[in-house]
C-alpha atoms as a PDB file:
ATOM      1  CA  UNK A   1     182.439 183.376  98.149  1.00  0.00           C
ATOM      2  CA  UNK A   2     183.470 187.220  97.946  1.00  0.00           C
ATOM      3  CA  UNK A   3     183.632 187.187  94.197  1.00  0.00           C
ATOM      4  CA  UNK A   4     179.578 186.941  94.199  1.00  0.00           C
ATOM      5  CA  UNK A   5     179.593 190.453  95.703  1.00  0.00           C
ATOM      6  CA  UNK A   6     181.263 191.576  92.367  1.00  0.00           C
ATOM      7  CA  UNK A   7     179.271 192.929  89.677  1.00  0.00           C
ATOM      8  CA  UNK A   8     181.123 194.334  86.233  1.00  0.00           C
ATOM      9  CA  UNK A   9     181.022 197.951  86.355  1.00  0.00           C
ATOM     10  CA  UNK A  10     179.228 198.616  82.495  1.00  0.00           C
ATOM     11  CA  UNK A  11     176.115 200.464  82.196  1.00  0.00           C
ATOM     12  CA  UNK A  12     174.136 197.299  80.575  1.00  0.00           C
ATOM     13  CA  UNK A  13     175.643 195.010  83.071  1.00  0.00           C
ATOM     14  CA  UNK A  14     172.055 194.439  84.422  1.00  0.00           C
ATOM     15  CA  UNK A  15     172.354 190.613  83.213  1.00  0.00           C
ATOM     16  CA  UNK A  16     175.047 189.762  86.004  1.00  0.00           C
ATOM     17  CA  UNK A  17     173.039 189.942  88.947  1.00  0.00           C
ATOM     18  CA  UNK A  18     174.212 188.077  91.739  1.00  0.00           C
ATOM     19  CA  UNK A  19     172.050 185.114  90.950  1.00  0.00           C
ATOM     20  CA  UNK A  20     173.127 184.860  87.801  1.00  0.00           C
ATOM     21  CA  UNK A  21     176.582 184.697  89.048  1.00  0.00           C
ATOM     22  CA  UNK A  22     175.428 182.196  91.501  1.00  0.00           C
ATOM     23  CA  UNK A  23     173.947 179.831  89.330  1.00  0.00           C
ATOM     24  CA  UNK A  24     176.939 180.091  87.180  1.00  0.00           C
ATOM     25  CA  UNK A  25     179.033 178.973  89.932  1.00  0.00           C
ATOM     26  CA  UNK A  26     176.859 176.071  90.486  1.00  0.00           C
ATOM     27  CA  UNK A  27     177.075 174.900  87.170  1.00  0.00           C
ATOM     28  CA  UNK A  28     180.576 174.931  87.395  1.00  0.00           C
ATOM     29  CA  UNK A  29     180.969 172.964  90.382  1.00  0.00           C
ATOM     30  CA  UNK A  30     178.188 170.903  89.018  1.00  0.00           C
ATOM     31  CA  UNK A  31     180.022 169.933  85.496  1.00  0.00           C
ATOM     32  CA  UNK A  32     182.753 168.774  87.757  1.00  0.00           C
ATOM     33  CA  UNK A  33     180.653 166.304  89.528  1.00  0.00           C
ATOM     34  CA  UNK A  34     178.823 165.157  86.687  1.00  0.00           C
ATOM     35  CA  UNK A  35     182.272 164.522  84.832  1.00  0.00           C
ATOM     36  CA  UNK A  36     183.659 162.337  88.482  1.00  0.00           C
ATOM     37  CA  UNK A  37     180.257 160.729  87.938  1.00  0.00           C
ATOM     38  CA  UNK A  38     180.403 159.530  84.529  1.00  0.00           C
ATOM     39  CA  UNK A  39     184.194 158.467  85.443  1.00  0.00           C
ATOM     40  CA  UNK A  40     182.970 156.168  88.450  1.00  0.00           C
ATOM     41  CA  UNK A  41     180.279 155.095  85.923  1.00  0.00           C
ATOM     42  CA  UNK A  42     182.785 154.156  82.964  1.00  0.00           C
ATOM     43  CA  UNK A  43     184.878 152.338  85.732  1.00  0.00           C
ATOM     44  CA  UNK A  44     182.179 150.336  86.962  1.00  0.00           C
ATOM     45  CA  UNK A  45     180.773 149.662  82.828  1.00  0.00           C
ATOM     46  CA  UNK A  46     177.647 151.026  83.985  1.00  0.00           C
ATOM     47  CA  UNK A  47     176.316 152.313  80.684  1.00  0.00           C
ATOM     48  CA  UNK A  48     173.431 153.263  81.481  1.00  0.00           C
ATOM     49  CA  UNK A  49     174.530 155.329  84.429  1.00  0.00           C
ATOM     50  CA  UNK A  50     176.642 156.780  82.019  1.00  0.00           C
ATOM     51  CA  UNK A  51     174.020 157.700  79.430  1.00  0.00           C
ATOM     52  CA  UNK A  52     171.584 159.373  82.283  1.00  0.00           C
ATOM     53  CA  UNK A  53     174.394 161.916  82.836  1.00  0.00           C
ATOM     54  CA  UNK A  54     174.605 162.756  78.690  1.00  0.00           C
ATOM     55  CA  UNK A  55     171.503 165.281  78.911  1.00  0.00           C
ATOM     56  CA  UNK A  56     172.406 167.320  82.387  1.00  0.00           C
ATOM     57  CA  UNK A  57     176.141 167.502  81.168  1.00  0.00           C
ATOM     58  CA  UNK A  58     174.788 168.830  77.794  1.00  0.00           C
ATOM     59  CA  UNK A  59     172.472 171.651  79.684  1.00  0.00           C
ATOM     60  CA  UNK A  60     175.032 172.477  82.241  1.00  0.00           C
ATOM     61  CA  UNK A  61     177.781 172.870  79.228  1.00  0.00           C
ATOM     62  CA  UNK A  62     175.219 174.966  77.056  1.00  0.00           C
ATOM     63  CA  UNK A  63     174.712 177.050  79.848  1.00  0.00           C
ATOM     64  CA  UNK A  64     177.841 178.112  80.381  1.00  0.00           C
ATOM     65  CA  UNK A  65     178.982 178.475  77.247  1.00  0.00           C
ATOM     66  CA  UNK A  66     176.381 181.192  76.688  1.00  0.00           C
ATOM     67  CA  UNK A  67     177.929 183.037  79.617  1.00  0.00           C
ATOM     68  CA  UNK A  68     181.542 182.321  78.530  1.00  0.00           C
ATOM     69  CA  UNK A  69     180.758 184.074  75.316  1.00  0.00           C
ATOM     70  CA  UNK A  70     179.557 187.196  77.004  1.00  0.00           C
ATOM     71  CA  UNK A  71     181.710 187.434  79.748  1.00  0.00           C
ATOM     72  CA  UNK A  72     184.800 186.863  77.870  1.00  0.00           C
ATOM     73  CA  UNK A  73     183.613 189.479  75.516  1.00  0.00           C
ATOM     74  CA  UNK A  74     183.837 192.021  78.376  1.00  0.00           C
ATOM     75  CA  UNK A  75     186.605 194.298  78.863  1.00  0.00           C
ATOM     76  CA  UNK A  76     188.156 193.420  81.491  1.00  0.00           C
ATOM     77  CA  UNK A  77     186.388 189.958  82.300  1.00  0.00           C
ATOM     78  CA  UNK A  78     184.496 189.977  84.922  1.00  0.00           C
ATOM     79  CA  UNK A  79     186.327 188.392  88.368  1.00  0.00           C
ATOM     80  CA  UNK A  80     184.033 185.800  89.166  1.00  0.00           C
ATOM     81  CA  UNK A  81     184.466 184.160  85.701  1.00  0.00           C
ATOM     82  CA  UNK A  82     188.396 184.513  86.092  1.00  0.00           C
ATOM     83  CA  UNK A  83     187.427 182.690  89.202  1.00  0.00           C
ATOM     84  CA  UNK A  84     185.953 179.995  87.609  1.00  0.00           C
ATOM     85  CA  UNK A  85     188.349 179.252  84.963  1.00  0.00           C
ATOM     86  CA  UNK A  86     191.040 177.041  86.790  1.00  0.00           C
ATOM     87  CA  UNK A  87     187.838 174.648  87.759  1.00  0.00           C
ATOM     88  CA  UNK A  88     186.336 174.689  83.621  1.00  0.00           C
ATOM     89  CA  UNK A  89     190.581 173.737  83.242  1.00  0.00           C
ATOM     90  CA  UNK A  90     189.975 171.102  85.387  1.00  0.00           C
ATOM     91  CA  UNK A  91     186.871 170.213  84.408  1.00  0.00           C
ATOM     92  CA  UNK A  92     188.259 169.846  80.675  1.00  0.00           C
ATOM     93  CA  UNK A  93     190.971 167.609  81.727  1.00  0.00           C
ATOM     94  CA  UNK A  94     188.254 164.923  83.655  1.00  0.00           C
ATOM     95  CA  UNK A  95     186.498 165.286  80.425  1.00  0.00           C
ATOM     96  CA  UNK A  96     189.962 164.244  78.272  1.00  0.00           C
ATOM     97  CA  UNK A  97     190.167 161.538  81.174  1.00  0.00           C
ATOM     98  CA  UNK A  98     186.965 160.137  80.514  1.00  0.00           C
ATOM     99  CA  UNK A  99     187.379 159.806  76.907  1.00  0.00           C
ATOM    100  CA  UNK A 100     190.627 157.763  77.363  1.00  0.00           C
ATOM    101  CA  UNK A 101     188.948 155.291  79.460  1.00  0.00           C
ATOM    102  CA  UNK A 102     185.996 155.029  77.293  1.00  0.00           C
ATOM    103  CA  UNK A 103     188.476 154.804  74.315  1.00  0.00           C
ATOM    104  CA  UNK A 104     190.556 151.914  76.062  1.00  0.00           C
ATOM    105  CA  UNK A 105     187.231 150.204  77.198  1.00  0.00           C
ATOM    106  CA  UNK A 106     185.823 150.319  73.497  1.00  0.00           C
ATOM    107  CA  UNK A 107     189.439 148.915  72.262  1.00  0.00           C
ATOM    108  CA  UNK A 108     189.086 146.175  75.123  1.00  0.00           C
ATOM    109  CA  UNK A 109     185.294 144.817  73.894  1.00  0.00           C
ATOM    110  CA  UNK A 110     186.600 145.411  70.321  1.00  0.00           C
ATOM    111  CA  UNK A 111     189.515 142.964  70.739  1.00  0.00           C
ATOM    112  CA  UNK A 112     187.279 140.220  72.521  1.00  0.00           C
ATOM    113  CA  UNK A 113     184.693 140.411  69.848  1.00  0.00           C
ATOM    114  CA  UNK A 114     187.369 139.539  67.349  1.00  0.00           C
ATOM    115  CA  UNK A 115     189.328 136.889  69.316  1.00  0.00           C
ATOM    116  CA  UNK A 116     185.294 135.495  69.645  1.00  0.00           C
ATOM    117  CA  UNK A 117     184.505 135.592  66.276  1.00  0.00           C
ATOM    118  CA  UNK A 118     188.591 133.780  65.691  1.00  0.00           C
ATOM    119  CA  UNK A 119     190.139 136.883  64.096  1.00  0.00           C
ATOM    120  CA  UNK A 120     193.478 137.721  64.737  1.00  0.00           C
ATOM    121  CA  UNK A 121     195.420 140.302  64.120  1.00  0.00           C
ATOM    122  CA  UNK A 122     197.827 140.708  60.920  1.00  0.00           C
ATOM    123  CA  UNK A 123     200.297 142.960  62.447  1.00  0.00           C
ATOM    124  CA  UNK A 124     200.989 144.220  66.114  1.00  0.00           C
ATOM    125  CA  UNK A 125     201.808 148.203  66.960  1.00  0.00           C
ATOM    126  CA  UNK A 126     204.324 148.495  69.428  1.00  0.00           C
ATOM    127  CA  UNK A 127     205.993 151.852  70.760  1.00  0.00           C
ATOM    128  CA  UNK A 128     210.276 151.810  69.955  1.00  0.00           C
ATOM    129  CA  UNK A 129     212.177 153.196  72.696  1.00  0.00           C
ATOM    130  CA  UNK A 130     211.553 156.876  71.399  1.00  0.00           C
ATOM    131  CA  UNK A 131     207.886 156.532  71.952  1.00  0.00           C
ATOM    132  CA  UNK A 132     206.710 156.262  68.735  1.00  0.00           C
ATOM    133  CA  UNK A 133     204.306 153.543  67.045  1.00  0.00           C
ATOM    134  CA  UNK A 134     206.474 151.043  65.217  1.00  0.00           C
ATOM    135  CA  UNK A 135     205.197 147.873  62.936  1.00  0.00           C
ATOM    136  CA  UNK A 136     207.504 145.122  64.093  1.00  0.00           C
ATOM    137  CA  UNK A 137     208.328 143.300  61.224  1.00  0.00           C
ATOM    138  CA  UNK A 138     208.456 139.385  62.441  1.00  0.00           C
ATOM    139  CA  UNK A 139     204.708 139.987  63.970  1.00  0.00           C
ATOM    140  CA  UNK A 140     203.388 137.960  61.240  1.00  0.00           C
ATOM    141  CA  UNK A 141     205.993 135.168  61.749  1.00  0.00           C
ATOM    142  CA  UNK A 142     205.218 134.558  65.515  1.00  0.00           C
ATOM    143  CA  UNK A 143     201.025 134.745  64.644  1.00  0.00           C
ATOM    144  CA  UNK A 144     201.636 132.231  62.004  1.00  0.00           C
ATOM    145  CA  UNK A 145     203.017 129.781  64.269  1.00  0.00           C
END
């Protein structure tokens, strides 16, 4: 990549050398393939899988969030990190991806324990035909009979 070659031109730049840009880079591209891991994990229900990847995606993150706050504190941002922005977008959106599935999975084992332990459910939430959540009234009627 050319953007490597780019340094920031300040006089105590000395911290962006280009193997810290480098290993910047990798993180990046390595958050994105821990996130497509933990979403392969999640679809599979392999929780453990899931829970090895907790502490690298914690060190990768902490990582570069210590070099987003400096960089984005430069005038003007460095290049590189411009660079690396529409993959941390990305990134952020597996993330919000693999929180939905985890969500809907936890819903899922939630509803089976409760159906095994012979709960049901007082009401049902449905969406109306503008999207939103509506309590439909005669729920109770059709669970009673």
């Amino acid at each position: 990549m050319s953007e490597m070659n780019l340094v920031p031109m300040s006089s105590d730049d000395a911290l962006w050398s280009e193997m810290s840009i480098k290993a910047t880079q990798e993180d990046a591209f390595r958050l994105g393939a821990l996130l497509n891991l933990e979403f392969e994990a999640l679809k599979s229900r392999d929780l453990s899988a899931f829970d090895a990847l907790q502490q690298e995606r914690g060190e990768v993150l902490n990582r570069l969030s210590q070099v987003a706050d400096v960089a984005s504190a430069q005038v003007p941002v460095p290049f590189w990190w411009e660079a690396l922005l529409p993959g941390l977008a990305q990134c952020k959106q597996d993330h919000l991806r693999n929180i939905q599935l985890l969500q809907r999975q936890l819903q899922a084992v939630k509803g089976a324990l409760q159906t095994l332990q012979g709960e049901t459910a007082v009401s049902v939430d449905l969406y109306d035909r503008l999207g939103q959540v509506s309590r439909r009234h005669g729920a109770g009627a059709y669970l009673a009979a």
